[in-house]
C-alpha atoms as a PDB file:
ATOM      1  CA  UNK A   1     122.646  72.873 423.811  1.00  0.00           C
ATOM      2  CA  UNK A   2     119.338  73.449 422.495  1.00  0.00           C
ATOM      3  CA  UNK A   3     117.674  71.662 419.692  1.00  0.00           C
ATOM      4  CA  UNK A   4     115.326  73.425 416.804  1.00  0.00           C
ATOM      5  CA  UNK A   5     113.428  70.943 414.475  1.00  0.00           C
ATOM      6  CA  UNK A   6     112.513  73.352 411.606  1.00  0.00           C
ATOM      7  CA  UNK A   7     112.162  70.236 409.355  1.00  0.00           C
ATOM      8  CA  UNK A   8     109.886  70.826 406.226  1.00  0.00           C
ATOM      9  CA  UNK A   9     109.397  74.001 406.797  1.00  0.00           C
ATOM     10  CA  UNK A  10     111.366  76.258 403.367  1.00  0.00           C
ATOM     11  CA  UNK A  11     112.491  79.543 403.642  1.00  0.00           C
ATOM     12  CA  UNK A  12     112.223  81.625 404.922  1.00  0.00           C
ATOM     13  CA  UNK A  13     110.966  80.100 408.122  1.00  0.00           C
ATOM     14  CA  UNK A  14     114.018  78.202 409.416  1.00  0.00           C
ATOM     15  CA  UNK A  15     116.100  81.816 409.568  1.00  0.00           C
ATOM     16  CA  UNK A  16     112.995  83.036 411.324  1.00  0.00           C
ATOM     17  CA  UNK A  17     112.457  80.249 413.814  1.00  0.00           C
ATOM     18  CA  UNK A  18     116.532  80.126 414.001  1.00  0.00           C
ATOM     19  CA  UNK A  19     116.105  83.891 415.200  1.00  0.00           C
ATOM     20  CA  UNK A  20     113.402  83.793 417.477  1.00  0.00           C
ATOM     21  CA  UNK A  21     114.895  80.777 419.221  1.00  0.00           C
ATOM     22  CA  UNK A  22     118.633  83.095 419.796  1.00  0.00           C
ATOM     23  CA  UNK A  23     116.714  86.019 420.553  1.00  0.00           C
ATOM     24  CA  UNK A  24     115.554  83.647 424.166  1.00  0.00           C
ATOM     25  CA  UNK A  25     119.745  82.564 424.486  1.00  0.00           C
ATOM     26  CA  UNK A  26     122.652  84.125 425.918  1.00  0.00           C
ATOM     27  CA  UNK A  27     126.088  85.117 424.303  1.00  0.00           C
ATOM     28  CA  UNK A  28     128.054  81.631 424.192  1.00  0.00           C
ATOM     29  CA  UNK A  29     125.494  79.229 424.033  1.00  0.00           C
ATOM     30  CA  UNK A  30     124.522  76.742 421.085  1.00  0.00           C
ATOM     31  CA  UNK A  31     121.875  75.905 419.569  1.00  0.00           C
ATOM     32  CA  UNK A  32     121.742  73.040 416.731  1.00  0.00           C
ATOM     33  CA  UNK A  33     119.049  73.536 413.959  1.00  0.00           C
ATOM     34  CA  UNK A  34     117.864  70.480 411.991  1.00  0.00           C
ATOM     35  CA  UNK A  35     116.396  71.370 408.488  1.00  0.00           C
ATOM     36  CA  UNK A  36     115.761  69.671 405.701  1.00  0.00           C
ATOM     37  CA  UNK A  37     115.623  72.772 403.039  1.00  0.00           C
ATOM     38  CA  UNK A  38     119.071  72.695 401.579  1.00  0.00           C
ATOM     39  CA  UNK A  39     118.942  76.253 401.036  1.00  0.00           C
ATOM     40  CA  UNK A  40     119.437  76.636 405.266  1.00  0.00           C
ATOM     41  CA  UNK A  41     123.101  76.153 403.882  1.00  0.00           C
ATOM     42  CA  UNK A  42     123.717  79.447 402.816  1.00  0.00           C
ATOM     43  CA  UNK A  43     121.001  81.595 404.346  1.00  0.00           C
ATOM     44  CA  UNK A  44     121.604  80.774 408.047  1.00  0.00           C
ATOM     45  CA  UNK A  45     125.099  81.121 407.993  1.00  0.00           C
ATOM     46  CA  UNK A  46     124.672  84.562 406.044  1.00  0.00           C
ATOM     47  CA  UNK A  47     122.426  85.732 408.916  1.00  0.00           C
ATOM     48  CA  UNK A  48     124.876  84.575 411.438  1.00  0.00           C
ATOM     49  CA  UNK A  49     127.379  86.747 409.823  1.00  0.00           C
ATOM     50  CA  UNK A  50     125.427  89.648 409.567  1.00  0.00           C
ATOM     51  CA  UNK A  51     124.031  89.560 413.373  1.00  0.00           C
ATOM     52  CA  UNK A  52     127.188  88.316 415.370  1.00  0.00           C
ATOM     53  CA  UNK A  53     126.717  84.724 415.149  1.00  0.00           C
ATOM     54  CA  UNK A  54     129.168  81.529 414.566  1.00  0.00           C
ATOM     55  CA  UNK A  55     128.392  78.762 412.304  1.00  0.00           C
ATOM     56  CA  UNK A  56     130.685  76.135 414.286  1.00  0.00           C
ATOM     57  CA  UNK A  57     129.600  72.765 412.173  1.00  0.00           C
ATOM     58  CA  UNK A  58     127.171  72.849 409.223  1.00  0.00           C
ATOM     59  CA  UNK A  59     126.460  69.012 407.610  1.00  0.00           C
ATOM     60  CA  UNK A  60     124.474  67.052 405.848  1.00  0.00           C
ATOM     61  CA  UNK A  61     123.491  63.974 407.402  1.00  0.00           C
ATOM     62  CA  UNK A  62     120.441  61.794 405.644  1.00  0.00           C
ATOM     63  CA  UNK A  63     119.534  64.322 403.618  1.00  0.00           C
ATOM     64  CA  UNK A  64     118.739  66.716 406.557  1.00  0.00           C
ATOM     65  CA  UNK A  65     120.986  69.823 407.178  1.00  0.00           C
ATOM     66  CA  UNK A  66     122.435  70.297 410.641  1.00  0.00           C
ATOM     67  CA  UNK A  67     123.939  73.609 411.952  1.00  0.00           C
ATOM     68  CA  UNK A  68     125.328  73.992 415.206  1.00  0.00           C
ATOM     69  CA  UNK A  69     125.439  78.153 415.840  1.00  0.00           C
ATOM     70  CA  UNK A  70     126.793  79.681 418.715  1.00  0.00           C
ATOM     71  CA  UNK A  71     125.110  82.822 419.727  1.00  0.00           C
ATOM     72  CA  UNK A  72     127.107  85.753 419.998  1.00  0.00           C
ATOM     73  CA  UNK A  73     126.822  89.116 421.582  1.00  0.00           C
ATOM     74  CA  UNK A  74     124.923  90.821 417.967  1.00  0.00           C
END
């Protein structure tokens, strides 16, 4: 699984950096994003859904917000 620190950066950088990093991945793998704008909540998973990708764990831990996506084939 890869890792993507997109920690103090707001939006809407972590979608971008959250992108860029799938664009590199095949279908299947995951990739866990670490952010600490809460607003990752809703716009990452709303990307996923729109470009073929699973949200399979979203939490907040520490007041950081963890996602755990799993690339599809979009």
């Amino acid at each position: 699984m890869i890792e993507l620190d997109a920690r103090r950066l707001m939006c809407p950088m972590p979608v971008i950096k959250t992108q860029n990093i799938i664009e590199t991945m095949l279908s299947g793998d995951n990739v866990r994003v670490i952010c600490t704008d809460p607003g990752v909540m809703q716009d990452i998973p709303a990307w996923c859904r729109i470009n073929g990708h699973t949200v399979l764990k979203a939490e907040e831990i520490d007041c950081e917000f963890i996602l755990t996506i799993e690339v599809g084939d979009g």
